[in-house]
Protein backbone atom coordinates (compact mmCIF):
# COMPACT_ATOMS: atom_id res chain seq x y z
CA UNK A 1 -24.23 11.32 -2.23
CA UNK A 2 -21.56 9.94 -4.78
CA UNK A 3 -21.81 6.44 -5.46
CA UNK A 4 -19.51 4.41 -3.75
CA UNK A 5 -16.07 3.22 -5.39
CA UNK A 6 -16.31 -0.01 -7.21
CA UNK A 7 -13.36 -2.23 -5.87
CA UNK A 8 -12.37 -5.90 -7.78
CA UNK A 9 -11.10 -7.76 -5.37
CA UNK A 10 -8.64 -10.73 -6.46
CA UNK A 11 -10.33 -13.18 -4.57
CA UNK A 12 -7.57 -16.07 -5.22
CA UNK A 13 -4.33 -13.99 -4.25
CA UNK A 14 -2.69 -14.14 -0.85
CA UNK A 15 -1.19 -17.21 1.47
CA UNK A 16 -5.11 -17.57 2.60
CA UNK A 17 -6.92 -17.02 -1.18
CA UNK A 18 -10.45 -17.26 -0.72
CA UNK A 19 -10.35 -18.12 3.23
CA UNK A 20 -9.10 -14.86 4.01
CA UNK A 21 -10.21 -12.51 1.20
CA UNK A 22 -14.26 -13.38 0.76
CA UNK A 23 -14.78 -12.84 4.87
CA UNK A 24 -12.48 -10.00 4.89
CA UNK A 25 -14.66 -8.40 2.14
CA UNK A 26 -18.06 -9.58 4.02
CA UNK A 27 -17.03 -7.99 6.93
CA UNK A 28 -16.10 -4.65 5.16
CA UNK A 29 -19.33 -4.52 3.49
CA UNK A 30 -21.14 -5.07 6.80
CA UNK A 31 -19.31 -2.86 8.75
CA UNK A 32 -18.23 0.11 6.60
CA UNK A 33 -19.95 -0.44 3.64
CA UNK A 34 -17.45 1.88 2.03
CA UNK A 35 -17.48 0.58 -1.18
CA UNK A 36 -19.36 -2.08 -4.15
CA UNK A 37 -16.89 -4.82 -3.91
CA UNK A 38 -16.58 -7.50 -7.17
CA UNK A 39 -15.25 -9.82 -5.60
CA UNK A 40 -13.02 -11.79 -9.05
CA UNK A 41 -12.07 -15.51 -8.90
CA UNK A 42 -13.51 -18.99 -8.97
CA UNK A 43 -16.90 -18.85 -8.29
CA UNK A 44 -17.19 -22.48 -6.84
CA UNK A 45 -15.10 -21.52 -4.25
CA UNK A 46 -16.57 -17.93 -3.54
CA UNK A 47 -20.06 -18.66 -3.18
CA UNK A 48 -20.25 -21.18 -0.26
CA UNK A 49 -18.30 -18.24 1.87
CA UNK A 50 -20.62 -15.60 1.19
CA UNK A 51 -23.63 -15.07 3.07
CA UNK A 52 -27.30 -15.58 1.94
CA UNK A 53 -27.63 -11.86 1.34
CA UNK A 54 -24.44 -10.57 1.00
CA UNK A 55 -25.56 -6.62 0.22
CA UNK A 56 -23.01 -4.95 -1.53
CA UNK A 57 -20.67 -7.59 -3.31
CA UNK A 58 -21.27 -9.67 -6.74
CA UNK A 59 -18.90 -12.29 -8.08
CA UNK A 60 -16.91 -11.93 -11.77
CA UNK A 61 -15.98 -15.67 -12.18
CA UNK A 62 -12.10 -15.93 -13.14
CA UNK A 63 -11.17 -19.73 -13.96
CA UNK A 64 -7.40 -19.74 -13.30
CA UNK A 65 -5.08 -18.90 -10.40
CA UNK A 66 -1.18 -17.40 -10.50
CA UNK A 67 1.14 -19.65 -8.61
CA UNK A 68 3.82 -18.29 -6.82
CA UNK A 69 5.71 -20.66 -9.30
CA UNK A 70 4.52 -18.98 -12.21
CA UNK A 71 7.41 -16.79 -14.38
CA UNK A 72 6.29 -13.86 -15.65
CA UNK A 73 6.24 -15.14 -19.01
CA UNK A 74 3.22 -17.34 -17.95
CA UNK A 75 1.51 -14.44 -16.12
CA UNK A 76 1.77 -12.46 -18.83
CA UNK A 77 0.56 -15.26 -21.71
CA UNK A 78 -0.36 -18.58 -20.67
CA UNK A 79 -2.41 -17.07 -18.08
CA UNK A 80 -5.57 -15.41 -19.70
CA UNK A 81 -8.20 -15.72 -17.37
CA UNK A 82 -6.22 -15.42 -13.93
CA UNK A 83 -8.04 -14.04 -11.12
CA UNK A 84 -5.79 -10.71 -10.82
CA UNK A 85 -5.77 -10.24 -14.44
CA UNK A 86 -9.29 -10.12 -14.87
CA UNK A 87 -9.62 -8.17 -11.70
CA UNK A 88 -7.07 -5.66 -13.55
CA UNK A 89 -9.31 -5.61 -16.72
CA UNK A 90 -12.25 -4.65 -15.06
CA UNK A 91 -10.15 -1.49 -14.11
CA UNK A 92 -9.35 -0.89 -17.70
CA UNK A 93 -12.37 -1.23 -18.88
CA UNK A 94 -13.93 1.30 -16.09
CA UNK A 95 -15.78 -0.98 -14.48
CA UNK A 96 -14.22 -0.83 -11.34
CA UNK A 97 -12.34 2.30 -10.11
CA UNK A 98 -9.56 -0.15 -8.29
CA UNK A 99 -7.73 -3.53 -7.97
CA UNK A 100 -6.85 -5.31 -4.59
CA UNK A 101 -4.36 -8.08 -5.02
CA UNK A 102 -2.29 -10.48 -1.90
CA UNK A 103 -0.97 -12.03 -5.17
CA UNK A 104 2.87 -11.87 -6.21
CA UNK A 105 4.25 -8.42 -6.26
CA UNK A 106 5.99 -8.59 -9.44
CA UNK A 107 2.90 -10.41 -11.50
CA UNK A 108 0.86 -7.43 -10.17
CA UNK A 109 3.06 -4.98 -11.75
CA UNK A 110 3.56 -6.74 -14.70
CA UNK A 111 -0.02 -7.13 -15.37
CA UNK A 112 -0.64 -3.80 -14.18
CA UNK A 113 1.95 -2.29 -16.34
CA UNK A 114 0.50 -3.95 -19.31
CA UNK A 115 -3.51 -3.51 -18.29
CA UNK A 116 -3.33 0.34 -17.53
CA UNK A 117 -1.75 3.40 -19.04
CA UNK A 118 0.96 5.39 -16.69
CA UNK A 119 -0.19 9.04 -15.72
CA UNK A 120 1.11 11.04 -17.91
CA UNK A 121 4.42 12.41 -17.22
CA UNK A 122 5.15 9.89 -15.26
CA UNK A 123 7.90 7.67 -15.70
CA UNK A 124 7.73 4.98 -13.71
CA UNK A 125 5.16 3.74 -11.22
CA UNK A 126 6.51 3.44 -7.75
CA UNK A 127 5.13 0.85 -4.49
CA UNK A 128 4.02 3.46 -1.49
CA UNK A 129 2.82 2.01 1.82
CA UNK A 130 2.06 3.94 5.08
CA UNK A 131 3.77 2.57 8.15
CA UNK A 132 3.03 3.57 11.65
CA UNK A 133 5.06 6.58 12.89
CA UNK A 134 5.28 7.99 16.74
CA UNK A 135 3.11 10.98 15.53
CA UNK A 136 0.95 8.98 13.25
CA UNK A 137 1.37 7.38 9.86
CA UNK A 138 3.93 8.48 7.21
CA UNK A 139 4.09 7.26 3.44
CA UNK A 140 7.18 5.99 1.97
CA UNK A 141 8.25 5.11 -1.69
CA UNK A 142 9.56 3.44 -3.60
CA UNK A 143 9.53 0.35 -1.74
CA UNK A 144 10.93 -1.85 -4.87
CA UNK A 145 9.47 -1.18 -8.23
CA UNK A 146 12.33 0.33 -9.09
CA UNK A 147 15.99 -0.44 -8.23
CA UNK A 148 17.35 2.14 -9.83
CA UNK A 149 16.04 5.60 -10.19
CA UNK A 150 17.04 9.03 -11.79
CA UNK A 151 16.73 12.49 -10.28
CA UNK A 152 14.11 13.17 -12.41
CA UNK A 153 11.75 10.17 -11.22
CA UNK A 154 13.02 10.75 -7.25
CA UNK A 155 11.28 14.24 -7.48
CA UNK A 156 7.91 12.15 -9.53
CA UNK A 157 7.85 10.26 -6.46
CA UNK A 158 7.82 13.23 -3.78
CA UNK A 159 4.88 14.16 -5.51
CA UNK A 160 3.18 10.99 -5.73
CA UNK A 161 3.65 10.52 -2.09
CA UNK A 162 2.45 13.77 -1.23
CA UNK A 163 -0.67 13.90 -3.27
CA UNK A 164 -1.24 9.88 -1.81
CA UNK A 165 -0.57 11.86 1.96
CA UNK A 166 -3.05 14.71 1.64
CA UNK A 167 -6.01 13.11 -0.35
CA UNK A 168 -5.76 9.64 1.17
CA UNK A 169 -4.40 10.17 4.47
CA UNK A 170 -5.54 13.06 5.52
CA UNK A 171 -2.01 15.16 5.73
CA UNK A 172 -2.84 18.96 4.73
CA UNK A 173 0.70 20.05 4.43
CA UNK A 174 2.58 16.74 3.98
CA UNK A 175 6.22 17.27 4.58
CA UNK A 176 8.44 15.44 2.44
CA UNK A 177 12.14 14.05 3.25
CA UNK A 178 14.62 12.09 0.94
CA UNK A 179 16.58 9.22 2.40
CA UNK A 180 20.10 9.31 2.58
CA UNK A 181 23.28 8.23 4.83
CA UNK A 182 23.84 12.01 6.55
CA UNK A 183 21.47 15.13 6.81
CA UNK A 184 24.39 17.46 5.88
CA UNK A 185 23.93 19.37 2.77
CA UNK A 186 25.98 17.86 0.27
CA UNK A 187 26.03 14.15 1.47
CA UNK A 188 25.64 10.65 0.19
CA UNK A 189 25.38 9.85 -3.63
CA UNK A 190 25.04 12.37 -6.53
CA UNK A 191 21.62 10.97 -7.59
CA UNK A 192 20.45 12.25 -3.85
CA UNK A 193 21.86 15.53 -4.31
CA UNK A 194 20.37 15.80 -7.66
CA UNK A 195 16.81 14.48 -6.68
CA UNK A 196 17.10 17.04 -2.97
CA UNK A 197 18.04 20.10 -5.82
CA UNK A 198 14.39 19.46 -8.06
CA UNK A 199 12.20 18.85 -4.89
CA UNK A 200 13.84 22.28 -3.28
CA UNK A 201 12.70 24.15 -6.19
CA UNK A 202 9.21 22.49 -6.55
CA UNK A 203 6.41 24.60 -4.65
CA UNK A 204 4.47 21.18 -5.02
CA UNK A 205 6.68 19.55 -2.56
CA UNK A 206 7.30 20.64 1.09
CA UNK A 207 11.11 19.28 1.19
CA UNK A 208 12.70 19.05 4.99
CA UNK A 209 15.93 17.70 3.49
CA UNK A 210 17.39 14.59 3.95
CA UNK A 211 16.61 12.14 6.45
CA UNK A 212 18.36 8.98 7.99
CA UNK A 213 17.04 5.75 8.56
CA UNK A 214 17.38 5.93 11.93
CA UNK A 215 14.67 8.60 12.31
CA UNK A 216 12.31 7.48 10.08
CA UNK A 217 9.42 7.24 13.10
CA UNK A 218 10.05 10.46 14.57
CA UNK A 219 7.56 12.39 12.67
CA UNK A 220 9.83 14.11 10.62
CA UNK A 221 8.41 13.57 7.44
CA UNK A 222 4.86 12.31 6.12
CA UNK A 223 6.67 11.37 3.30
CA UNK A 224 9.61 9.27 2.61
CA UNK A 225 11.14 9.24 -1.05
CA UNK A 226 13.93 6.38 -1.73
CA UNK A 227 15.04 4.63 -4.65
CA UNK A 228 13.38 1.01 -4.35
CA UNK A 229 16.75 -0.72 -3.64
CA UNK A 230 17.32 1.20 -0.37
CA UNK A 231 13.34 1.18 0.15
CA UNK A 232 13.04 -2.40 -0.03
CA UNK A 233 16.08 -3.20 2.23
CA UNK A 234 14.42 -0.23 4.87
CA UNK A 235 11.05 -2.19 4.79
CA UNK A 236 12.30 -5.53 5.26
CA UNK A 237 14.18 -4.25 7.86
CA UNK A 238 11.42 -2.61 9.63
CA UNK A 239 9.73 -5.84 9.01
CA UNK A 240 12.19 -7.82 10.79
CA UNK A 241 12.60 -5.69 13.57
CA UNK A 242 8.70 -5.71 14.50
CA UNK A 243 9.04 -9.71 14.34
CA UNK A 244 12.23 -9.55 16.55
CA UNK A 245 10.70 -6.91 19.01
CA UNK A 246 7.18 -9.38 19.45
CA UNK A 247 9.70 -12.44 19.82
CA UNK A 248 11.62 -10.66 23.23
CA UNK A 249 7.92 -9.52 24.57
CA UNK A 250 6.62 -12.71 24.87
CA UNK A 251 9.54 -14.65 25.97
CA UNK A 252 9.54 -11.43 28.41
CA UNK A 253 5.62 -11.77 29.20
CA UNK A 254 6.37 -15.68 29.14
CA UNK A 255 8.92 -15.56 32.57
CA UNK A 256 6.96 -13.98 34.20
CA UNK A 257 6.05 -15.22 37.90
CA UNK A 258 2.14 -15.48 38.71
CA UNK A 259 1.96 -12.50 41.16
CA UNK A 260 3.84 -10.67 38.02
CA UNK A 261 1.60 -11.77 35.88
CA UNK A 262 -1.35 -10.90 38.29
CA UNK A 263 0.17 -7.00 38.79
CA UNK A 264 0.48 -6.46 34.14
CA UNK A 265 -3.31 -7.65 34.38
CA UNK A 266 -3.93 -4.10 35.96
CA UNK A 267 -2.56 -2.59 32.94
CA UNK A 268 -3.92 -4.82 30.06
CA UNK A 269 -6.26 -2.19 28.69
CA UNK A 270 -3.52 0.07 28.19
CA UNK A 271 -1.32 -3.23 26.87
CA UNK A 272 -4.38 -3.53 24.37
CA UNK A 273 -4.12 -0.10 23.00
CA UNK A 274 -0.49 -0.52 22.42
CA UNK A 275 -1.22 -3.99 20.56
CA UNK A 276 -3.70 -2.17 18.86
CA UNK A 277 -1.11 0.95 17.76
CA UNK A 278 1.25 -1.21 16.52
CA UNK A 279 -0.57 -4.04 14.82
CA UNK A 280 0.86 -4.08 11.09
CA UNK A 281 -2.65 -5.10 9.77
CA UNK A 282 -3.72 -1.87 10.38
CA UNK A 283 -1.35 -0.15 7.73
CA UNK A 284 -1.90 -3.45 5.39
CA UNK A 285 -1.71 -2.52 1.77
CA UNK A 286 1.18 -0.92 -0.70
CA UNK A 287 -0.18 1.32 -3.56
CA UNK A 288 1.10 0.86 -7.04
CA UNK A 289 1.12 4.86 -7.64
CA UNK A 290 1.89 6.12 -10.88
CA UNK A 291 -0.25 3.83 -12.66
CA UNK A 292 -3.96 5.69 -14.48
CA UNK A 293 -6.15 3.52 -12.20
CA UNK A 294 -5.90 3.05 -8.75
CA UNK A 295 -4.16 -0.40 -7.65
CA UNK A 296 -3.09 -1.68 -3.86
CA UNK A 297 -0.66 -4.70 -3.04
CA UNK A 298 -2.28 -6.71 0.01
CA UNK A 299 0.67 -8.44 2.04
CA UNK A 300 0.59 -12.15 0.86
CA UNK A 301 0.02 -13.20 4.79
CA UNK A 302 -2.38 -10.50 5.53
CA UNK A 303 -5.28 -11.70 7.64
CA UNK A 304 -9.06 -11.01 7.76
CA UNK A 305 -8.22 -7.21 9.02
CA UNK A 306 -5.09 -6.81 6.72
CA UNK A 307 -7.03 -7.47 3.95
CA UNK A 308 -9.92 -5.05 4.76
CA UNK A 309 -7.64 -2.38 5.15
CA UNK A 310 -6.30 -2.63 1.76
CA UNK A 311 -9.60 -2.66 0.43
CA UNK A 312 -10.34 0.63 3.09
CA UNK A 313 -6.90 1.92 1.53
CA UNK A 314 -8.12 1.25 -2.37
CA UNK A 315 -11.67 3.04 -1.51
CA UNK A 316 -9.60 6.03 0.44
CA UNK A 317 -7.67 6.71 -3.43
CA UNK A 318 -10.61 6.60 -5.09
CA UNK A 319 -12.70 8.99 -3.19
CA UNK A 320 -9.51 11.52 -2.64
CA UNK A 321 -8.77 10.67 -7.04
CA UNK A 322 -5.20 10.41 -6.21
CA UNK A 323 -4.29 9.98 -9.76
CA UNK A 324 -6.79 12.39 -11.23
CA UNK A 325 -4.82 15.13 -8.92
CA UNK A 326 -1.59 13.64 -9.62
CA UNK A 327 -2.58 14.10 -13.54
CA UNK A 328 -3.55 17.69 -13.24
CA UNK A 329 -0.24 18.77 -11.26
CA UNK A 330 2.13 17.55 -13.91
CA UNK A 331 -0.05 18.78 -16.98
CA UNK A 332 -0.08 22.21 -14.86
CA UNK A 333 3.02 22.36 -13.78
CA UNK A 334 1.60 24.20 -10.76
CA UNK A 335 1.03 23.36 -6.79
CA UNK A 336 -2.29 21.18 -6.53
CA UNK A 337 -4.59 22.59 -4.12
């Protein structure tokens, strides 16, 4: 049996830090046990919320924090021995295979941008997260690294996603679409047109064409490629639509009369199941592809569950060596099997 993927966990990051992040990694351990988790931050604060025998996990005492309120500059220099940077150099120096972080997106890339090497031929490293689809999950990137792209990296990202959708997900043939305002041959900006020409001719990629936003659940595509401007907007969008669509079921569930109320109780376990399917937790956790080490952005207000499946998402690249594959393909040239 391999041994299992060594995972530093930023312990500090997130809206919750160490409240969320230490149980969330206890219970992952216990239940999974899916991976050796170093769990990276201050060790005062670790230790009382780890159990007596907590099999699997070891502490890498980090004495500083990043702030929200921290610039970049500081990330990058007046904050040494930060929690996610030492997490990060533990990655670099190979002694984990991956980072999980609920800190600031932009200090993770920073630090990840100046920690790790990019795969090479890669140009830039783009933010991939799956979201819940009506036939299953689908992957879509970029989701903001990188407000403006070129052809060239549009087509790096199709194959990102797709090698993220067959070795982590579980997608044998992922199909791949590119975003854009029409499906018509010929429509929407010349950097889509460019980008749609280089996946068409790339045996790598499985290219359906272009697809709109208001189809992105319809199983269409397992992959999504965007440039991060319109990816960003798409996701916050989604994002604000779940929130709205939760807001009008309870006020919905909340007028209801008692003998209502009394008739939706035969149907709770199928109410459950649809809590369950659309639950964001479940697809918790953006991965910084691109980059020569594996490294996955935890939503800053993930909970307990959120947070484990980022670390489930981190040990998923490692085992399927995402990168590795992504590294052979472009120094090939050929389809990676």
């Amino acid at each position: 049996m391999p041994p299992l993927p060594r995972i530093a966990v930023d312990a500090m990051g997130g809206d919750g830090g160490p409240s969320v992040t230490v149980p969330a990694a206890v219970a992952l351990s216990r239940e999974a046990q899916c991976a050796h988790l170093l769990l990276v931050g201050d060790e005062s604060a670790i230790r009382p919320l780890l159990p007596a025998h907590a099999h699997g996990i070891e502490v890498v005492h980090a004495a500083e924090r990043l702030s929200p309120d921290d610039s970049l500059s500081d990330v990058l220099r007046r904050r040494p021995d930060s929690s996610m940077r030492r997490a990060l150099l533990l990655l670099g120096e190979g002694r984990a295979d991956a980072v999980v972080s609920a800190g600031d997106t932009a200090a993770l890339m920073a630090l990840s941008r100046l920690v790790l090497d990019m795969v090479p031929g890669v140009e830039r490293p783009a933010i991939c997260k799956a979201l819940a689809g009506v036939e299953g999950p689908f992957w879509m990137l970029d989701l903001g690294a990188n407000l403006a792209c070129t052809p060239v990296q549009l087509h790096q990202f199709a194959l990102m996603g797709t090698l993220l959708a067959r070795h982590a997900g579980g997608v044998a043939a992922p199909r791949t679409g590119l975003l854009n305002i029409g499906t018509e041959s010929g429509k929407g900006p010349e950097l889509q047109n460019q980008a749609a020409a280089l996946m068409s001719a790339d045996p790598a990629v499985d290219y359906i064409g272009f697809i709109e936003g208001n189809v992105l659940f319809d199983g269409r595509a397992d992959v999504v490629v965007a440039d991060g401007f319109a990816g960003n907007i798409a996701l916050k969008s989604i994002e604000g639509a779940a929130r709205m669509a939760g807001h009008l079921l309870r006020g919905w569930f909340d007028a209801l009369n008692p003998l209502e109320r009394a008739g939706m109780s035969l149907a709770r376990g199928k109410l459950q199941r649809l809590r369950h399917d659309l639950n964001p937790q479940r697809y918790n956790g953006a991965s910084f592809v691109g980059l020569s080490g594996v490294v996955v952005k935890s939503h800053g207000s993930a909970d307990q569950e959120g947070f484990g499946s980022a670390i489930a998402q981190a040990a998923l690249e490692v085992t399927g060596r995402v990168h590795e594959r992504l590294e052979a393909a472009l120094a090939s040239g050929a389809p990676e099997e």
